[in-house]
Protein backbone atom coordinates (compact mmCIF):
# COMPACT_ATOMS: atom_id res chain seq x y z
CA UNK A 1 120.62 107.89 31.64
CA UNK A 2 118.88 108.82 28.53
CA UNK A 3 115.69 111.00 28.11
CA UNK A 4 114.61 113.47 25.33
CA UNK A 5 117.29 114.74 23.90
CA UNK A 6 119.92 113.29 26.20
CA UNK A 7 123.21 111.48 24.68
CA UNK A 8 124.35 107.81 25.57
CA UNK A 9 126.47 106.80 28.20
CA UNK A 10 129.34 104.57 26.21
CA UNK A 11 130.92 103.15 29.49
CA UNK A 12 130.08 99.21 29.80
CA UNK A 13 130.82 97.45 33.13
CA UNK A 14 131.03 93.09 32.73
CA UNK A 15 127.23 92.62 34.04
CA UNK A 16 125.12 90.89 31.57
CA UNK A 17 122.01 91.81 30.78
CA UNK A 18 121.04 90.24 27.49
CA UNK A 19 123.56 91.69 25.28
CA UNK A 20 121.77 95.06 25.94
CA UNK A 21 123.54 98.04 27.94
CA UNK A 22 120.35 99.57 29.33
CA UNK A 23 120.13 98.81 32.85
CA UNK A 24 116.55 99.80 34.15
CA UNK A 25 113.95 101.32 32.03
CA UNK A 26 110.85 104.00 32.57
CA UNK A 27 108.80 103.69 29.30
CA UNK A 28 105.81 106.41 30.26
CA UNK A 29 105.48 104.68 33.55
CA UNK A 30 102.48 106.62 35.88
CA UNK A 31 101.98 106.48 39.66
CA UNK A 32 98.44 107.76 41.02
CA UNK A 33 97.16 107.17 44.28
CA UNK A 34 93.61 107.53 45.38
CA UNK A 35 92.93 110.06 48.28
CA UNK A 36 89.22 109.85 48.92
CA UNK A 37 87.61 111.89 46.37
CA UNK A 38 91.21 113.06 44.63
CA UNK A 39 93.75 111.47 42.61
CA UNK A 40 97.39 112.13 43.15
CA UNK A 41 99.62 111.90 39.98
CA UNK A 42 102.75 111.45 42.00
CA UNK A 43 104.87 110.08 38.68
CA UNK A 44 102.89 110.85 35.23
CA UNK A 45 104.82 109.81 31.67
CA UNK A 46 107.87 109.24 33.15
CA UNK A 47 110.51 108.08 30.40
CA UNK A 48 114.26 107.03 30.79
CA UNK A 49 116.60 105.48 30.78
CA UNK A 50 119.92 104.35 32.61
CA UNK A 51 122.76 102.57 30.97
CA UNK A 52 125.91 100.65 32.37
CA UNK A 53 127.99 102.62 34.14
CA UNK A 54 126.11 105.78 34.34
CA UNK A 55 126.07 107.82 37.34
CA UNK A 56 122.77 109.76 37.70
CA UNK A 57 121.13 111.60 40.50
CA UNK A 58 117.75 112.69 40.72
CA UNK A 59 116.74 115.82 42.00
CA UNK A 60 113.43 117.84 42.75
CA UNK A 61 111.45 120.02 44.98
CA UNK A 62 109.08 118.47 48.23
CA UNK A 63 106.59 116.55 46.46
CA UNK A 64 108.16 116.51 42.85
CA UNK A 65 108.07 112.98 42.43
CA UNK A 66 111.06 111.82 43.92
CA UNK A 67 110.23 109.34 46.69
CA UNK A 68 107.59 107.93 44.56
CA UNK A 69 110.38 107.42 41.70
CA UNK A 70 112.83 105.75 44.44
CA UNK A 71 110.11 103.50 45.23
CA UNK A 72 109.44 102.70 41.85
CA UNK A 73 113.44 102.25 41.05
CA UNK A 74 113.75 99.84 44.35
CA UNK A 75 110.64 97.97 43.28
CA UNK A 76 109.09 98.77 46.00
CA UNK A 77 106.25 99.50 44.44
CA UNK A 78 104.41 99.14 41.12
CA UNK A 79 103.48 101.56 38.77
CA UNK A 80 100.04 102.33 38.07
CA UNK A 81 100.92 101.88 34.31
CA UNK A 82 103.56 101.91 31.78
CA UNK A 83 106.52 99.78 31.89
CA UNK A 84 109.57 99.04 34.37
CA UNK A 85 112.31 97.31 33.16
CA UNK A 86 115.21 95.86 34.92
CA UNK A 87 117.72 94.14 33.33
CA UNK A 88 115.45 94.02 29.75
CA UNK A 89 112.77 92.39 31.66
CA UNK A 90 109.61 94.01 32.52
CA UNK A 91 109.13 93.85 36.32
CA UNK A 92 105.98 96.36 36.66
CA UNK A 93 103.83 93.21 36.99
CA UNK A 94 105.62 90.61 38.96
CA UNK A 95 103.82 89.08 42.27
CA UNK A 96 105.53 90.63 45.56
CA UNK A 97 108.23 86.72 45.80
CA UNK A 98 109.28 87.94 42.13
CA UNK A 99 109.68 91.77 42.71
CA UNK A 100 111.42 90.33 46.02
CA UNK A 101 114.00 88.17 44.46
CA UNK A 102 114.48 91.47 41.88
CA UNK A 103 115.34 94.02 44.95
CA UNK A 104 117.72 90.78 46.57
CA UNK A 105 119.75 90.14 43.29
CA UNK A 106 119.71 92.81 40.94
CA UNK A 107 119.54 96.49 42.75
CA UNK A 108 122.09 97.08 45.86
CA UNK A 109 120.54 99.81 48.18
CA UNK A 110 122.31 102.13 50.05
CA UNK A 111 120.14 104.31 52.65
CA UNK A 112 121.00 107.54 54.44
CA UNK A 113 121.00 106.02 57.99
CA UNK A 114 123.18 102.95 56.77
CA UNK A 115 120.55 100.50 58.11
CA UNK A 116 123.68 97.78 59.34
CA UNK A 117 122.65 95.62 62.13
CA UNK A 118 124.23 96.79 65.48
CA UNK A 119 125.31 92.75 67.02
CA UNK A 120 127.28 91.68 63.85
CA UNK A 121 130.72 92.19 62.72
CA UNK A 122 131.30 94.29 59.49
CA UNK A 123 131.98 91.00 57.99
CA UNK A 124 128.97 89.44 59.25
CA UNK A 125 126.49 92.74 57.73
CA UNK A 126 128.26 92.11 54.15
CA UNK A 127 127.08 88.42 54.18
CA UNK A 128 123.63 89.45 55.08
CA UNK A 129 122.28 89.67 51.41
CA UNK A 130 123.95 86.32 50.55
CA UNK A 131 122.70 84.94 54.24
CA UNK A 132 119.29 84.92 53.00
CA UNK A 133 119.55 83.37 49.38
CA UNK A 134 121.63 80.47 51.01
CA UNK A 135 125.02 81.69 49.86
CA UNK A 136 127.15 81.93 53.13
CA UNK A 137 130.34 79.89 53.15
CA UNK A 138 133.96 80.43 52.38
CA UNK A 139 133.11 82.11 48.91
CA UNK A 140 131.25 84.27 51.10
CA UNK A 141 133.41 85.67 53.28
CA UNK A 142 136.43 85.68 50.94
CA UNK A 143 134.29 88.24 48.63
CA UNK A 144 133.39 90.12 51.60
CA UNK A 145 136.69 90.39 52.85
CA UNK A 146 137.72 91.65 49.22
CA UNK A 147 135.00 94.03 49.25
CA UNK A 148 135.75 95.48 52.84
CA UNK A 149 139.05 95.93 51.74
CA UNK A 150 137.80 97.61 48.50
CA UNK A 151 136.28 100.32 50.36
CA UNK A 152 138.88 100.97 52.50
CA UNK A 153 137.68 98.81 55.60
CA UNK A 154 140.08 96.04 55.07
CA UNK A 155 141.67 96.65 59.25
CA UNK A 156 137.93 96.57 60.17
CA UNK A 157 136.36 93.53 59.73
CA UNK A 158 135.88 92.34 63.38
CA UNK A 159 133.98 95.52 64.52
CA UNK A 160 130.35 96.45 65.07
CA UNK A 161 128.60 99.29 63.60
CA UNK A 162 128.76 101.25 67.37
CA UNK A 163 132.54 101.14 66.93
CA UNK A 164 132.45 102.79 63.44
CA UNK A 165 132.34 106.66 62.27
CA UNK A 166 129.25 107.49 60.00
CA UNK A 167 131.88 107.47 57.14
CA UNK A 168 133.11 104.34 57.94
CA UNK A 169 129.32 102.92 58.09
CA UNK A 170 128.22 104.00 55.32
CA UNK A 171 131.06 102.43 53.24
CA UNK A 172 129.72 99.11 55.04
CA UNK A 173 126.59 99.61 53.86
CA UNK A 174 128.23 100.84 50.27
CA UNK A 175 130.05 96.95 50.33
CA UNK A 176 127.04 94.99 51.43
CA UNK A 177 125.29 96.45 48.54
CA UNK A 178 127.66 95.24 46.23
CA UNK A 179 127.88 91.20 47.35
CA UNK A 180 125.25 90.60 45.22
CA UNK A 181 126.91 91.71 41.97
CA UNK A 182 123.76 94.13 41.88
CA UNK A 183 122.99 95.63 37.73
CA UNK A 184 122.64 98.92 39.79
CA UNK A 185 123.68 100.89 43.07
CA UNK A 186 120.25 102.64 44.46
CA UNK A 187 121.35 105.32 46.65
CA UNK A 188 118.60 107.44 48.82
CA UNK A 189 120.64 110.65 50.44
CA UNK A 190 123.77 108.02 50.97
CA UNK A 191 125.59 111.21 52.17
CA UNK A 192 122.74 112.91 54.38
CA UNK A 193 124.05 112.05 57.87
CA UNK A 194 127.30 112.86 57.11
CA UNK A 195 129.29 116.25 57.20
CA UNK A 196 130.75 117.77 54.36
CA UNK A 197 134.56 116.23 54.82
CA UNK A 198 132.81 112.85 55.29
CA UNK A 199 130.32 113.29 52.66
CA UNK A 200 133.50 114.14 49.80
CA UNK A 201 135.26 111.04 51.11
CA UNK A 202 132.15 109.16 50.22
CA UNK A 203 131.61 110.91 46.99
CA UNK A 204 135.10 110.00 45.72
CA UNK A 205 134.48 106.37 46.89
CA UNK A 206 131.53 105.95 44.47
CA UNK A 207 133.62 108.39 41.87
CA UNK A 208 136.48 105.60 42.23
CA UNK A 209 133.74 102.67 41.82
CA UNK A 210 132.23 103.87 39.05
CA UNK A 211 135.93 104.59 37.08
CA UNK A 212 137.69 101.40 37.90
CA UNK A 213 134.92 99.04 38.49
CA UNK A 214 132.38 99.92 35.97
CA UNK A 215 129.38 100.29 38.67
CA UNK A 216 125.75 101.83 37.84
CA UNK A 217 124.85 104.35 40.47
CA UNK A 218 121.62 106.20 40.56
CA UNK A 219 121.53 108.38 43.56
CA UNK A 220 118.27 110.69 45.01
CA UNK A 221 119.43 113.73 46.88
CA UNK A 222 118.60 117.31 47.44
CA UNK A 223 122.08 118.12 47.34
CA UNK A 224 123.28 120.23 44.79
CA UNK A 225 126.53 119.37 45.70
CA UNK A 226 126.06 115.63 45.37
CA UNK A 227 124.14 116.07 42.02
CA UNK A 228 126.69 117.59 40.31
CA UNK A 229 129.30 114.57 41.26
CA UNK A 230 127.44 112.55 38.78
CA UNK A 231 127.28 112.52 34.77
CA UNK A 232 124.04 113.84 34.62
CA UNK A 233 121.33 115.14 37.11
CA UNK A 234 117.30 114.56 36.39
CA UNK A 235 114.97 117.00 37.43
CA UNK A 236 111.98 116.26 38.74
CA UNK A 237 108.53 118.85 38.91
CA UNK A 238 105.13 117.90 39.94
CA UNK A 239 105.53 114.28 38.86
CA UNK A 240 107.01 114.83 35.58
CA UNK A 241 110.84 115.06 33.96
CA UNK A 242 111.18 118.99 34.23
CA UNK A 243 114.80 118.62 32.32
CA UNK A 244 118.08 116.03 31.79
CA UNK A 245 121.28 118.40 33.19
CA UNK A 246 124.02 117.29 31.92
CA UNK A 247 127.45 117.65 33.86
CA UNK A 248 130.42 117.85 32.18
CA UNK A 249 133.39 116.11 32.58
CA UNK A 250 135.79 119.32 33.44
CA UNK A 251 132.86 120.16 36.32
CA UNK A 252 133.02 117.26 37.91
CA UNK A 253 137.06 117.27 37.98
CA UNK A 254 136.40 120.54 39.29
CA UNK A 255 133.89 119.27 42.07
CA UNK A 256 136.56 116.89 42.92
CA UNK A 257 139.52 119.16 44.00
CA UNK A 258 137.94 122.31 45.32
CA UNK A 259 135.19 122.94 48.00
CA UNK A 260 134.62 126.14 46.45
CA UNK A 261 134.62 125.10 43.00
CA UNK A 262 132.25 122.21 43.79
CA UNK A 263 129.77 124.85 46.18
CA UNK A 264 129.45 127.44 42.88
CA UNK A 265 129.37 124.04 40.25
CA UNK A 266 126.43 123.61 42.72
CA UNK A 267 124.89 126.95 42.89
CA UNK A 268 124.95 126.87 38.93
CA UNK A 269 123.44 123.26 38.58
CA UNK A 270 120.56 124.23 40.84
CA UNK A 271 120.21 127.37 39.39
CA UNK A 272 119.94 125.96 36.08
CA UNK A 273 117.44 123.38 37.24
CA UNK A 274 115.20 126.05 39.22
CA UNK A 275 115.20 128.07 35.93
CA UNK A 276 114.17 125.38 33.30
């Protein structure tokens, strides 16, 4: 992710997107909403970037801008102006099918309650995404199968979501997001329902995705502890970018093998980012 003053990610994953490495753009992108007499300025002058193969969370205080920027991310919504671009194409003004077929191909979302859908199999959630663009067949299910297996759910594949840990769910849901070959992970609290054993196995899962598969995460949380897992963590204050923390590589090998390394790596981050 790059912002003022912030240096370039140089890892590149296989995705194309027009011979360019930036994945999804903010170029001074605002987000007001009208409340009778009032405006909100929810996102205003927002400007970033993220590149192949970052890893980026997003932090902020209770009403900082975060859920509107998620939105915004997802395509969920539009901006009121500036630009969005996914992919090198500008997706701020598409009609709701377009912005649709954007969220279904491009960005894989992974939610804090895991969203699966309790009567199917594990296999039959990761085929969902493909399920509805027409995909399902033996290609299918031998790229969920890989996937499953990828995320350490290969002896699973018959079972329903009831029959699963939280852990184990939420590395479902981490799979189906990736049968699309998505430019981007878009992860809101993934680690939220979990406890904190749980929540490090998932951490080292996307760690281990990101090194040996070359995948984009960009991850909201509140977490301190989550934030500093990634290369760099952006602050968010009162709709604007309060500062670009960057984590260095030694912290987050630190994060990795200590619970109390990673809780005062924490403690420092969001000290840092409460003092900027």
């Amino acid at each position: 992710m790059v912002a003022t003053g912030a240096a370039e990610n140089k890892h590149v994953s296989d995705r194309e997107t027009n011979g360019d490495d930036i994945i999804a753009e903010f170029a001074d992108v605002h987000r007001h909403y009208k409340m009778g007499d009032n405006v909100v300025r929810a996102l205003n002058g927002v400007s970033m970037q993220v590149r192949r193969s970052d890893y980026v969370t997003i932090m902020g205080r209770s009403g900082s801008g975060k859920s509107t920027m998620l939105n915004l991310l997802g395509c969920l919504d539009r901006p009121t102006s500036g630009e969005y671009r996914v992919g090198g194409r500008d997706v701020s003004k598409l009609s709701d099918d377009d912005l649709s077929d954007v969220r279904g191909t491009e960005i894989g979302f992974i939610f804090q309650s895991f969203n699966l859908i309790p009567q199917l199999t594990v296999l039959e959630n990761l085929e969902v995404p493909l399920f509805y663009q027409g995909k399902v067949g033996p290609e299918s299910r031998k790229k969920a199968e890989y996937l499953a297996d990828r995320v350490g759910l290969g002896q699973r594949l018959e079972h329903r979501p009831l029959e699963l840990s939280g852990g184990q769910q939420q590395r479902v849901a981490i799979a189906r997001a990736l049968m699309n070959d998505p430019l981007f992970l878009l992860a809101d609290e993934a680690t939220g329902n979990l406890d904190s054993s749980t929540e490090g196995e998932i951490l080292n899962l996307f760690d281990d995705l990101r090194a040996k598969d070359g995948i984009t995460i960009v991850m909201v949380t509140h977490n301190p502890i989550v934030a500093v897992r990634a290369d760099r963590t952006l602050w968010l204050k009162d709709g604007e970018v309060e500062k670009l923390i960057e984590n260095p590589p030694r912290q987050l090998a630190a994060a990795s093998s200590s619970p109390q390394a990673e809780a005062n790596i924490a403690g420092d981050a969001a000290a840092e980012g409460e003092n900027v």
